[in-house]
ModelCIF file with pLDDT and N, C-alpha, C, O atoms, coordinates in Angstrom:
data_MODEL
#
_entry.id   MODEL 
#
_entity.id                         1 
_entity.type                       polymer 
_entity.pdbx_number_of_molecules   1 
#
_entity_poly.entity_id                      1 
_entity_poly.type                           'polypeptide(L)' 
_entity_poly.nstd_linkage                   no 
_entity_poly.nstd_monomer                   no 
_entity_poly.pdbx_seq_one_letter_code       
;(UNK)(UNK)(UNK)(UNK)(UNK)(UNK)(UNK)(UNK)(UNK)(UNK)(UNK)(UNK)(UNK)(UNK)(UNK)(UNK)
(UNK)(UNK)(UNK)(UNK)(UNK)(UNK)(UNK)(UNK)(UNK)(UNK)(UNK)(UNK)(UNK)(UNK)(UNK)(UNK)
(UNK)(UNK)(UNK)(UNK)(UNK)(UNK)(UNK)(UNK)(UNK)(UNK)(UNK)(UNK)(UNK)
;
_entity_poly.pdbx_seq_one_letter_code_can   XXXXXXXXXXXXXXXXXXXXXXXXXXXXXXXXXXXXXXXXXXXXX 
_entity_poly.pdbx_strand_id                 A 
#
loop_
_entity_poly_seq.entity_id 
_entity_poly_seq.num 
_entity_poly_seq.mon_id 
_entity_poly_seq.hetero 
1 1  UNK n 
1 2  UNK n 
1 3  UNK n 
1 4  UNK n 
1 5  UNK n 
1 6  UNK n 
1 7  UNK n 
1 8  UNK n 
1 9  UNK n 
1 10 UNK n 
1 11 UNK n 
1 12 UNK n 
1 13 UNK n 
1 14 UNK n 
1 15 UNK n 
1 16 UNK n 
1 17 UNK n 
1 18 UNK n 
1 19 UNK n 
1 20 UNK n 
1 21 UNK n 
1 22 UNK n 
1 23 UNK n 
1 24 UNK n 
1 25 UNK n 
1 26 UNK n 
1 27 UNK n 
1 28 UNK n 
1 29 UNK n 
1 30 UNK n 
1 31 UNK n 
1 32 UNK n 
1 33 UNK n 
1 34 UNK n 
1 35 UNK n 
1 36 UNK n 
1 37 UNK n 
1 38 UNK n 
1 39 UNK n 
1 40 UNK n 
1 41 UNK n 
1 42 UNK n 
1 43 UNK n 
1 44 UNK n 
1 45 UNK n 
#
_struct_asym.id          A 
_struct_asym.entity_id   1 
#
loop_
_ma_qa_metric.id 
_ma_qa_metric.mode 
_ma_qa_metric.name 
_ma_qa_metric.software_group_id 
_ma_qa_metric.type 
1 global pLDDT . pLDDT 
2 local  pLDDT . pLDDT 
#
_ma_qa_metric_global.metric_id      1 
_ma_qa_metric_global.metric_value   87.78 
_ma_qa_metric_global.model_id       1 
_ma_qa_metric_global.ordinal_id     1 
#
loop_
_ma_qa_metric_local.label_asym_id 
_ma_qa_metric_local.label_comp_id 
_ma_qa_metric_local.label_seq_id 
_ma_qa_metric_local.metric_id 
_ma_qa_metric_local.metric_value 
_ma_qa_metric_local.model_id 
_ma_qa_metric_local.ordinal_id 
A UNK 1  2 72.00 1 1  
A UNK 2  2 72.00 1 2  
A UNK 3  2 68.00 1 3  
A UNK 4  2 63.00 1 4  
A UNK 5  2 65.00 1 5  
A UNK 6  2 68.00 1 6  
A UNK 7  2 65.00 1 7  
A UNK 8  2 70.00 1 8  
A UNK 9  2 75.00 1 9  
A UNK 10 2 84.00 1 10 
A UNK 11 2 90.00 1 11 
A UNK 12 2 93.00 1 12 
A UNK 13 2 95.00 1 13 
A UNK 14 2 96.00 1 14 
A UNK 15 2 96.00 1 15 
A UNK 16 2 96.00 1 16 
A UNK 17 2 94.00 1 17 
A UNK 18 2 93.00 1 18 
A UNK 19 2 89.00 1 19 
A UNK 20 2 93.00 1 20 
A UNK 21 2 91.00 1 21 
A UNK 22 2 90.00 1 22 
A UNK 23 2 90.00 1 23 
A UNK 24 2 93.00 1 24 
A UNK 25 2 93.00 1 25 
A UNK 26 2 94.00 1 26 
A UNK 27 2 94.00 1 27 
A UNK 28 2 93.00 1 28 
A UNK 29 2 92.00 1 29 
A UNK 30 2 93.00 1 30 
A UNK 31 2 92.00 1 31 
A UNK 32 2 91.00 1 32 
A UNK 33 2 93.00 1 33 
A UNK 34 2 93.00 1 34 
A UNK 35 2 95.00 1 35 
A UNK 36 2 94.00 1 36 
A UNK 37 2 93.00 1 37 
A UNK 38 2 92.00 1 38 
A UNK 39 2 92.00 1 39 
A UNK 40 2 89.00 1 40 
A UNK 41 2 88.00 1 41 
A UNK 42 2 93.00 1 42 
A UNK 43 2 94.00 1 43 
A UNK 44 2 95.00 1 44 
A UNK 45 2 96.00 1 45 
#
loop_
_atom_site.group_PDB 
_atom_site.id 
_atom_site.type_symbol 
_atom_site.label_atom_id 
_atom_site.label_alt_id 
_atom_site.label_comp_id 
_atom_site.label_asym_id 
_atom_site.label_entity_id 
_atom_site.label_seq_id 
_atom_site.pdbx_PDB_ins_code 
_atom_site.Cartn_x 
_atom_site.Cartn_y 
_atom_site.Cartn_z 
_atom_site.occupancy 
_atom_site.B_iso_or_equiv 
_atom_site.pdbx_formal_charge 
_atom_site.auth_seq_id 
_atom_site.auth_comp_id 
_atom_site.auth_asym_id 
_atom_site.auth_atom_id 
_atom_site.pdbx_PDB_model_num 
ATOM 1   N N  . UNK A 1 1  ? 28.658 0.814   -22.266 1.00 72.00 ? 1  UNK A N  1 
ATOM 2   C CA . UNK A 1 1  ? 29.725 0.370   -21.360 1.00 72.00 ? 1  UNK A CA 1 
ATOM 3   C C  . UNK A 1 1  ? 29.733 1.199   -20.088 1.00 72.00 ? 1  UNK A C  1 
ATOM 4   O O  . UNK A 1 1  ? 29.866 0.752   -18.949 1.00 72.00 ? 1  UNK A O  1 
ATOM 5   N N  . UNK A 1 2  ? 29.566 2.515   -20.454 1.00 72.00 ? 2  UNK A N  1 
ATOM 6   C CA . UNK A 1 2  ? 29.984 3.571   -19.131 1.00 72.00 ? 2  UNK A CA 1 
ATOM 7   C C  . UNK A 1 2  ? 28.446 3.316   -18.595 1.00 72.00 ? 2  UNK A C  1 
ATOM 8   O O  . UNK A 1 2  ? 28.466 3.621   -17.403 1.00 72.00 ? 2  UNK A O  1 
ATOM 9   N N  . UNK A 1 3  ? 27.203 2.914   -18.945 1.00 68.00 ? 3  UNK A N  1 
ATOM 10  C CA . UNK A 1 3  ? 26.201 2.803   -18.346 1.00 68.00 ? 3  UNK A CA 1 
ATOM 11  C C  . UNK A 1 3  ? 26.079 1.458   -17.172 1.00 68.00 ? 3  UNK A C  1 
ATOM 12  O O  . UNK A 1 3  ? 25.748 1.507   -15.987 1.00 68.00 ? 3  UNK A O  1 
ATOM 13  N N  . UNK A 1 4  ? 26.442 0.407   -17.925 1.00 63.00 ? 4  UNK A N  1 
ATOM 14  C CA . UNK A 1 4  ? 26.653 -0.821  -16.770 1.00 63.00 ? 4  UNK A CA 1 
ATOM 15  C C  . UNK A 1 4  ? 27.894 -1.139  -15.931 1.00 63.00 ? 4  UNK A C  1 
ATOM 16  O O  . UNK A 1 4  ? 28.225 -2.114  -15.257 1.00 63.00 ? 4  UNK A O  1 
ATOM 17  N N  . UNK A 1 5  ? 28.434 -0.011  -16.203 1.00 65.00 ? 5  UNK A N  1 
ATOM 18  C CA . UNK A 1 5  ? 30.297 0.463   -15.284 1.00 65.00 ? 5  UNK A CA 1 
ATOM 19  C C  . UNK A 1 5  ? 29.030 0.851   -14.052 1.00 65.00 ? 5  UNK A C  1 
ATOM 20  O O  . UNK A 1 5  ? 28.522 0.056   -13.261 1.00 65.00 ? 5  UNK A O  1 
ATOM 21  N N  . UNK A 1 6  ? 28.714 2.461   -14.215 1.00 68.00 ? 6  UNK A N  1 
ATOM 22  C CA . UNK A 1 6  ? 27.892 3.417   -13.193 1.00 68.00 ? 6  UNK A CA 1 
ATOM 23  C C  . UNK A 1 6  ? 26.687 2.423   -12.830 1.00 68.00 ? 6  UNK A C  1 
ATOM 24  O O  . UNK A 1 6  ? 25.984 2.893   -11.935 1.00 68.00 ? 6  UNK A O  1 
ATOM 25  N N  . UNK A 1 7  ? 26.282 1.207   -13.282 1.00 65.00 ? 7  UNK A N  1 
ATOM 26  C CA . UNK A 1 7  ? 24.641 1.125   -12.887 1.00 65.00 ? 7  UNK A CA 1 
ATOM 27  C C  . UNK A 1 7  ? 24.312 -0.199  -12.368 1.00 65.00 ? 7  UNK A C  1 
ATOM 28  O O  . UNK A 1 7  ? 23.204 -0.734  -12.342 1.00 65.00 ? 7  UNK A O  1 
ATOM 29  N N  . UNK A 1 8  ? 25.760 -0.781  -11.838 1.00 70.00 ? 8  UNK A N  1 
ATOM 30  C CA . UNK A 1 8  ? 25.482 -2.185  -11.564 1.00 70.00 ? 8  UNK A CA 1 
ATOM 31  C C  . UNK A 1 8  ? 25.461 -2.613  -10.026 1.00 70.00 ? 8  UNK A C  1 
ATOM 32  O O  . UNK A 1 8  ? 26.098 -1.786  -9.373  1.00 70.00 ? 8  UNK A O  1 
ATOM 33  N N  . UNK A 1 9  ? 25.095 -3.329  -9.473  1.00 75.00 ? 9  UNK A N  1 
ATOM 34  C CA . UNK A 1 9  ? 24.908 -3.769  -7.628  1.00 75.00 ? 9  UNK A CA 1 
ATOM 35  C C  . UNK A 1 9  ? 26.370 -4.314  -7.543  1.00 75.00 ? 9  UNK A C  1 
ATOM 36  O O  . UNK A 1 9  ? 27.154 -4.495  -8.475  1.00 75.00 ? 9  UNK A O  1 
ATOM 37  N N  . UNK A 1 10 ? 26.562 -4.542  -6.152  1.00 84.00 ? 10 UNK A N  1 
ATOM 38  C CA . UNK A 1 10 ? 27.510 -5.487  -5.600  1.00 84.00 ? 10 UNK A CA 1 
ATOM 39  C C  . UNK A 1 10 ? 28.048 -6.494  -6.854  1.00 84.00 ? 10 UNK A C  1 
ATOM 40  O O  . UNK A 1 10 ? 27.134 -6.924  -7.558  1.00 84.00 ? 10 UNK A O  1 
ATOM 41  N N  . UNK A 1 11 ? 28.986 -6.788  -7.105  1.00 90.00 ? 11 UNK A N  1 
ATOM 42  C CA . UNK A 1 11 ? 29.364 -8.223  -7.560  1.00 90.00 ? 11 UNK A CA 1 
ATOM 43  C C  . UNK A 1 11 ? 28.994 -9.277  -6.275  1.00 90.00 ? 11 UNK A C  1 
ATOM 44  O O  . UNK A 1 11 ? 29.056 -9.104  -5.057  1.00 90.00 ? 11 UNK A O  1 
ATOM 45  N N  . UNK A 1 12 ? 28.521 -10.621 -7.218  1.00 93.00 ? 12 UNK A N  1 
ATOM 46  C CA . UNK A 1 12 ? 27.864 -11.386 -6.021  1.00 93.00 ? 12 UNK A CA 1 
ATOM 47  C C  . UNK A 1 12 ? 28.942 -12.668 -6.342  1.00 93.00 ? 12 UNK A C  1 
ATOM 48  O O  . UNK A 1 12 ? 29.566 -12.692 -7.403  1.00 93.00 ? 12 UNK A O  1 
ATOM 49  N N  . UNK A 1 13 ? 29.115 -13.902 -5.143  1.00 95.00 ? 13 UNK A N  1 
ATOM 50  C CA . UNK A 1 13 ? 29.330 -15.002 -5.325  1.00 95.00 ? 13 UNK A CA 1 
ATOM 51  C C  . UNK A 1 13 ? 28.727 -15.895 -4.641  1.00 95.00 ? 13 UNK A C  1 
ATOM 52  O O  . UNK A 1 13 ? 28.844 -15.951 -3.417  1.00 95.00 ? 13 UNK A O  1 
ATOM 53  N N  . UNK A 1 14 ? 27.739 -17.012 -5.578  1.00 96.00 ? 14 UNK A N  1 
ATOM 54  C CA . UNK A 1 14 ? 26.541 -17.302 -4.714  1.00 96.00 ? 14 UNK A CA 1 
ATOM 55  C C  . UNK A 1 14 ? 27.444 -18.859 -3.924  1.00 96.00 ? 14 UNK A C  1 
ATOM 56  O O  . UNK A 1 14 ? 28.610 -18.810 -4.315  1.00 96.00 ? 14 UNK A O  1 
ATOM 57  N N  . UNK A 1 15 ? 27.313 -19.614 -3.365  1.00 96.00 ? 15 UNK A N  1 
ATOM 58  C CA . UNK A 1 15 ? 28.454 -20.516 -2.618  1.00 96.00 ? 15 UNK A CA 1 
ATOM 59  C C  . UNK A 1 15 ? 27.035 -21.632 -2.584  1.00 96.00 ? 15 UNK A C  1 
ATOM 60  O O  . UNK A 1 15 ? 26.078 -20.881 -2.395  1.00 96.00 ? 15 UNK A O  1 
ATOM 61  N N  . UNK A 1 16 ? 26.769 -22.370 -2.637  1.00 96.00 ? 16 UNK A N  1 
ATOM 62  C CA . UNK A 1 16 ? 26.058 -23.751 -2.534  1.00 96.00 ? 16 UNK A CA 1 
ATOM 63  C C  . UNK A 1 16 ? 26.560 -25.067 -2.033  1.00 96.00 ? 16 UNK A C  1 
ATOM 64  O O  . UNK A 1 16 ? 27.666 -25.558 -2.256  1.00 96.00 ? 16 UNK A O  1 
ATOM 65  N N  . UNK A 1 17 ? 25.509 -25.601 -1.271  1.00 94.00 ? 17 UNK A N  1 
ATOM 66  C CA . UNK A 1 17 ? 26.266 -27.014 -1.049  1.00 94.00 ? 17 UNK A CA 1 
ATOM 67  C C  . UNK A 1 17 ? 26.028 -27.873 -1.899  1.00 94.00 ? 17 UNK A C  1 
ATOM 68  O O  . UNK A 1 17 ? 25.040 -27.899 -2.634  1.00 94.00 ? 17 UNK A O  1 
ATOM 69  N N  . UNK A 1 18 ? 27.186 -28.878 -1.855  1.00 93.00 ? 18 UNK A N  1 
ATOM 70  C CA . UNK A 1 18 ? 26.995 -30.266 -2.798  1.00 93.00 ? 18 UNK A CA 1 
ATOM 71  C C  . UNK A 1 18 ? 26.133 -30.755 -2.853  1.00 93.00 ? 18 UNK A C  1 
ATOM 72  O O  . UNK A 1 18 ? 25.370 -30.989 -1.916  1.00 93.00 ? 18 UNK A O  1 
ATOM 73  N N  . UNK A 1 19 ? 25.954 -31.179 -4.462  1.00 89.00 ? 19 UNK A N  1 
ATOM 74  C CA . UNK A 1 19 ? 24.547 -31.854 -4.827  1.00 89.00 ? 19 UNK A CA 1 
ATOM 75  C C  . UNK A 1 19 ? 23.361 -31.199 -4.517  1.00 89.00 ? 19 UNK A C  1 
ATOM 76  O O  . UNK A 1 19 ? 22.372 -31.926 -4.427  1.00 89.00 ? 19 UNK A O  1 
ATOM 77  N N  . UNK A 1 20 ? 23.161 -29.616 -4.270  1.00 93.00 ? 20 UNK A N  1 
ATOM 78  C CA . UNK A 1 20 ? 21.801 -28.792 -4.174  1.00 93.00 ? 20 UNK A CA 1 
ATOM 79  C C  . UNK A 1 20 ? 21.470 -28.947 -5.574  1.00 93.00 ? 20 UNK A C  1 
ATOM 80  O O  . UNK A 1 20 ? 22.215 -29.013 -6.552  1.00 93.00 ? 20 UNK A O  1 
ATOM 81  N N  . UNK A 1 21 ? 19.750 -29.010 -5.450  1.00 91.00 ? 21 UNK A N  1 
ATOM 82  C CA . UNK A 1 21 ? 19.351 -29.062 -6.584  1.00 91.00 ? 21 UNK A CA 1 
ATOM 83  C C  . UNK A 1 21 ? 17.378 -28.121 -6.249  1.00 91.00 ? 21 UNK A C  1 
ATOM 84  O O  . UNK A 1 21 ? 16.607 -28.349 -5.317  1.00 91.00 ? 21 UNK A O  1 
ATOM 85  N N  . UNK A 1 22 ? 17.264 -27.510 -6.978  1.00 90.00 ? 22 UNK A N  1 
ATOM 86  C CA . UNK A 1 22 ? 15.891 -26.388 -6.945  1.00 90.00 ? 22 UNK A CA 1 
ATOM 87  C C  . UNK A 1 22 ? 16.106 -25.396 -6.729  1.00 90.00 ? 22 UNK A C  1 
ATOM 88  O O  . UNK A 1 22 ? 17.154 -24.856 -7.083  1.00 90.00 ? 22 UNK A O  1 
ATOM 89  N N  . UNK A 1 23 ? 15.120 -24.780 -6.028  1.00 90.00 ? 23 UNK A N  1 
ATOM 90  C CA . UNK A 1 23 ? 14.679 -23.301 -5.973  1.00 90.00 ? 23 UNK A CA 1 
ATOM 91  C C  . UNK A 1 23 ? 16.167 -22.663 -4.721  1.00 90.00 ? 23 UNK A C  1 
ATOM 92  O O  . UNK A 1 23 ? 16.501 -23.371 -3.770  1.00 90.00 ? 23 UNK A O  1 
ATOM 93  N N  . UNK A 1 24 ? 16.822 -21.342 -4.990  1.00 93.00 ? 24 UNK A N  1 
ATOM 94  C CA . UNK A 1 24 ? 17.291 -21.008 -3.620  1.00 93.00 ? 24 UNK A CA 1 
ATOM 95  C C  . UNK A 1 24 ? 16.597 -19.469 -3.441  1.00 93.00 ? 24 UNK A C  1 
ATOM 96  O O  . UNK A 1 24 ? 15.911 -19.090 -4.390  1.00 93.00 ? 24 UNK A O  1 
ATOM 97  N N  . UNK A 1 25 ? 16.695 -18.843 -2.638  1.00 93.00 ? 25 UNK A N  1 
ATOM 98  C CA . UNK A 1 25 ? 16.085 -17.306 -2.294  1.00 93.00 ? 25 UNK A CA 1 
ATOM 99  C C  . UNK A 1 25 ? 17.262 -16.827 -1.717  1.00 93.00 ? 25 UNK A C  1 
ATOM 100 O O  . UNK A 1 25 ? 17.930 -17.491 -0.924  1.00 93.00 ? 25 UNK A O  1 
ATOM 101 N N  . UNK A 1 26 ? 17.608 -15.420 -2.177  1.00 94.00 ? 26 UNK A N  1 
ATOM 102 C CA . UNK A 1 26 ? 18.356 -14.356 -0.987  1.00 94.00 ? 26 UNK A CA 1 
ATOM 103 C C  . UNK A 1 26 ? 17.234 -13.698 -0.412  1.00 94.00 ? 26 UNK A C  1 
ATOM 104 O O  . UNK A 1 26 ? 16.773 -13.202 -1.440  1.00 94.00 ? 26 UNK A O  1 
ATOM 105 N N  . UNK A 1 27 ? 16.569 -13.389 0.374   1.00 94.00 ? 27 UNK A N  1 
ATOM 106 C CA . UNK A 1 27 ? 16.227 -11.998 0.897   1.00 94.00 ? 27 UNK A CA 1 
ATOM 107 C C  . UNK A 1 27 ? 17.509 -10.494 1.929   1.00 94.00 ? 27 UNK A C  1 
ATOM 108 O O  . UNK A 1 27 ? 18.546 -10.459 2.592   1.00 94.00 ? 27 UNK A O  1 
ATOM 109 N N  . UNK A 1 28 ? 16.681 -9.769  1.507   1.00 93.00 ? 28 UNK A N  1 
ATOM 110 C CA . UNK A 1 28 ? 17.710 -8.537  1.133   1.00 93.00 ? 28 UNK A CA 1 
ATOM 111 C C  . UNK A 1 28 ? 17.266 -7.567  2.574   1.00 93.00 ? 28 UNK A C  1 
ATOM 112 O O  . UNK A 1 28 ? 16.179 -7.752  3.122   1.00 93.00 ? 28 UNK A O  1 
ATOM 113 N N  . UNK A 1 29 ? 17.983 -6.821  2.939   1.00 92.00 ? 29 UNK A N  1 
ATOM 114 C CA . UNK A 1 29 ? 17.579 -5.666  4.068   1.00 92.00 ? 29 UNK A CA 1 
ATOM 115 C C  . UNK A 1 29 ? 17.013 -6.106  4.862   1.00 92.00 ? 29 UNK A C  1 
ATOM 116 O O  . UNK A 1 29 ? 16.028 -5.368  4.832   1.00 92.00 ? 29 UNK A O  1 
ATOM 117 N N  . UNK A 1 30 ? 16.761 -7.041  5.909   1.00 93.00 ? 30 UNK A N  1 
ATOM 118 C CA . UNK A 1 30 ? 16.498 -7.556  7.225   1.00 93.00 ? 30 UNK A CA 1 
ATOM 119 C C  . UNK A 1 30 ? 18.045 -7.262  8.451   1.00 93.00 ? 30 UNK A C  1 
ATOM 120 O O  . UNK A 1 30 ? 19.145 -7.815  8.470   1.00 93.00 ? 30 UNK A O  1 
ATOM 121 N N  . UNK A 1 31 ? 17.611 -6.454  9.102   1.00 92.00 ? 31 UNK A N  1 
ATOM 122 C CA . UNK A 1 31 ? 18.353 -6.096  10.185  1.00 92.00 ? 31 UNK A CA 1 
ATOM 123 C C  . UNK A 1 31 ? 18.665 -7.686  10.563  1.00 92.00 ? 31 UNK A C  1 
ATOM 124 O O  . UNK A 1 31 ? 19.769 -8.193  10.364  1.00 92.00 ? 31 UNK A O  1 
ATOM 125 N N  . UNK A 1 32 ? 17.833 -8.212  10.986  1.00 91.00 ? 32 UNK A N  1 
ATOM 126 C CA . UNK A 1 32 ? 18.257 -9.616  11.605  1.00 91.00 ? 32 UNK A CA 1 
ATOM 127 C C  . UNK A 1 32 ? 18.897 -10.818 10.871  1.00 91.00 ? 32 UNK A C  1 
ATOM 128 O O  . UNK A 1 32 ? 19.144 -11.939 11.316  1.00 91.00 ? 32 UNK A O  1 
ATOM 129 N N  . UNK A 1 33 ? 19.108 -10.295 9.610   1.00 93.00 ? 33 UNK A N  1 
ATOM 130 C CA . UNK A 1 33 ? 19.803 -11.272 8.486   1.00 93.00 ? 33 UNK A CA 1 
ATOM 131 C C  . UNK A 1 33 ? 21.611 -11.552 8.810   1.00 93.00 ? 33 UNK A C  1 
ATOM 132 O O  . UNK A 1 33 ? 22.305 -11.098 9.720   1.00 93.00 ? 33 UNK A O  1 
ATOM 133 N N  . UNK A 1 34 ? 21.862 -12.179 8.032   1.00 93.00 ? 34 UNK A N  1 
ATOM 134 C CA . UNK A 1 34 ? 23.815 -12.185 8.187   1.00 93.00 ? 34 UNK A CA 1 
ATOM 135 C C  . UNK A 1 34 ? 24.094 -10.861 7.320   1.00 93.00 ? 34 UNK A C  1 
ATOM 136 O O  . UNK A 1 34 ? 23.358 -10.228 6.562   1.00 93.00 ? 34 UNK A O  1 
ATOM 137 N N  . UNK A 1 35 ? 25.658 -10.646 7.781   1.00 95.00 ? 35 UNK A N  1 
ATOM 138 C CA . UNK A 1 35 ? 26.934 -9.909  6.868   1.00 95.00 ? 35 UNK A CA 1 
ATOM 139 C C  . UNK A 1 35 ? 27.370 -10.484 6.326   1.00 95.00 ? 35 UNK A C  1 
ATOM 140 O O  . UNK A 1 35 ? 28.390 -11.030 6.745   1.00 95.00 ? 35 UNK A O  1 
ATOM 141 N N  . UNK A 1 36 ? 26.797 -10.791 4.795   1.00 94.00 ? 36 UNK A N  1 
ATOM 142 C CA . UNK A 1 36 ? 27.786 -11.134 4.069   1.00 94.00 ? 36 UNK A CA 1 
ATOM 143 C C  . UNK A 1 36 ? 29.248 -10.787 3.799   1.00 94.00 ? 36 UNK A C  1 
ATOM 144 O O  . UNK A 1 36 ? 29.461 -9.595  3.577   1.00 94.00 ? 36 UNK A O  1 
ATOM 145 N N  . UNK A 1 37 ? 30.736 -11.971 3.769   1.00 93.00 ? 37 UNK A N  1 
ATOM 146 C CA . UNK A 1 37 ? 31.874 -11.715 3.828   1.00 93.00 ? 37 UNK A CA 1 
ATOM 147 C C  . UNK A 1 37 ? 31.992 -10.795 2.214   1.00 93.00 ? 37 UNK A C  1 
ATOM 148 O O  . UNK A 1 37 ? 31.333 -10.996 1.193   1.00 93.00 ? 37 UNK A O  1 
ATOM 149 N N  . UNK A 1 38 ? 32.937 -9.894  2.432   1.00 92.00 ? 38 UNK A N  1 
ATOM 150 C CA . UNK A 1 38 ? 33.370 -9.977  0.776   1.00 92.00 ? 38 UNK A CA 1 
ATOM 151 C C  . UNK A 1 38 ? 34.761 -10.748 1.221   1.00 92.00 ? 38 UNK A C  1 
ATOM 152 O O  . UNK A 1 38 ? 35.349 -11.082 2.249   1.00 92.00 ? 38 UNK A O  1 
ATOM 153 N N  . UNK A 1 39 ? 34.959 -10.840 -0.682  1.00 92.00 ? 39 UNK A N  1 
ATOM 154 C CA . UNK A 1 39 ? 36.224 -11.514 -1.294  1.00 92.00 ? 39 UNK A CA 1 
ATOM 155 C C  . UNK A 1 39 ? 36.332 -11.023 -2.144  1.00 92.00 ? 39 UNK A C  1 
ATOM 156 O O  . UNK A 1 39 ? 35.450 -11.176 -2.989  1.00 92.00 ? 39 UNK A O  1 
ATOM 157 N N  . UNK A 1 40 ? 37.671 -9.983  -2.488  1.00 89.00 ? 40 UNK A N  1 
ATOM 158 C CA . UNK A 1 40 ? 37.980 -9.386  -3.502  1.00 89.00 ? 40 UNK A CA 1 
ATOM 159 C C  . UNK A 1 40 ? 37.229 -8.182  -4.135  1.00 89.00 ? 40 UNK A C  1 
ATOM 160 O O  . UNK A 1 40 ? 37.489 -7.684  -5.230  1.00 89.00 ? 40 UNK A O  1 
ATOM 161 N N  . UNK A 1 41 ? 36.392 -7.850  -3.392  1.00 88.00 ? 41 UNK A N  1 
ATOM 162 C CA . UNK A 1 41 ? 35.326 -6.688  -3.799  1.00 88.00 ? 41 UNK A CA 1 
ATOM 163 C C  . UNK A 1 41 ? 33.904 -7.408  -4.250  1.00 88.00 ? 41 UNK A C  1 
ATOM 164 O O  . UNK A 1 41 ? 32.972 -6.792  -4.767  1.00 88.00 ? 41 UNK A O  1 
ATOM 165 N N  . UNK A 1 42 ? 33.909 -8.704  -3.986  1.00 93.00 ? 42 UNK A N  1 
ATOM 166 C CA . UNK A 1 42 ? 32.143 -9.849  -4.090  1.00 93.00 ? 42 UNK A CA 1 
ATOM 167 C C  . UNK A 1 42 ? 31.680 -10.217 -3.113  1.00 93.00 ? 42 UNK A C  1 
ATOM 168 O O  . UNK A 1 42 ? 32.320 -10.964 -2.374  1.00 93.00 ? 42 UNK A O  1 
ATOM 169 N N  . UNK A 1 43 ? 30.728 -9.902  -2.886  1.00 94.00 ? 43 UNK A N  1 
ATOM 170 C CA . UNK A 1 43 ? 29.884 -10.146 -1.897  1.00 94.00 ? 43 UNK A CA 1 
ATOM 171 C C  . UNK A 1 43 ? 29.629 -12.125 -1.819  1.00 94.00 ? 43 UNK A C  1 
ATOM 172 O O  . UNK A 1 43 ? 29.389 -12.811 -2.812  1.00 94.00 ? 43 UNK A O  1 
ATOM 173 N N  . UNK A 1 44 ? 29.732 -12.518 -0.765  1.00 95.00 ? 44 UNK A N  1 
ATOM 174 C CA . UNK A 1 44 ? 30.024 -13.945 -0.712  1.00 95.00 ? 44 UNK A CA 1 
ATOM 175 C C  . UNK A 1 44 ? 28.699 -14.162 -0.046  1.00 95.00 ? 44 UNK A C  1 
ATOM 176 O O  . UNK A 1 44 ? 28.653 -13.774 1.121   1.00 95.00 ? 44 UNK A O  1 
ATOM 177 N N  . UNK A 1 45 ? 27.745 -14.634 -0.480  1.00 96.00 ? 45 UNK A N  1 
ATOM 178 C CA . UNK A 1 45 ? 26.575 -15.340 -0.339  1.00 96.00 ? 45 UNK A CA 1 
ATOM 179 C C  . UNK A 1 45 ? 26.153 -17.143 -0.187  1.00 96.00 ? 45 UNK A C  1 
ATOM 180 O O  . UNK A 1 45 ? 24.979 -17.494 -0.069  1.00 96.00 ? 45 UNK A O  1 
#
């Protein structure tokens, strides 16, 4: 318990549009990427 308390990333919330269906990708650490909003302490993706 106290290991995945201390050892876990961001909480995520992934947001999709209607009727998506396949593959999606985040890529991570690009200066030129967005800020993801949080909500509630989750990262809104």
């Amino acid at each position: 318990w106290f290991y995945v308390l201390y050892n876990r990333g961001t909480p995520e919330t992934y947001l999709l549009p209607p009727g998506y269906e396949g593959e999606f990708v985040v890529v991570f650490g690009e200066p030129c990427g967005v800020e993801p909003e949080l909500e509630k302490d989750r990262r809104l993706l």
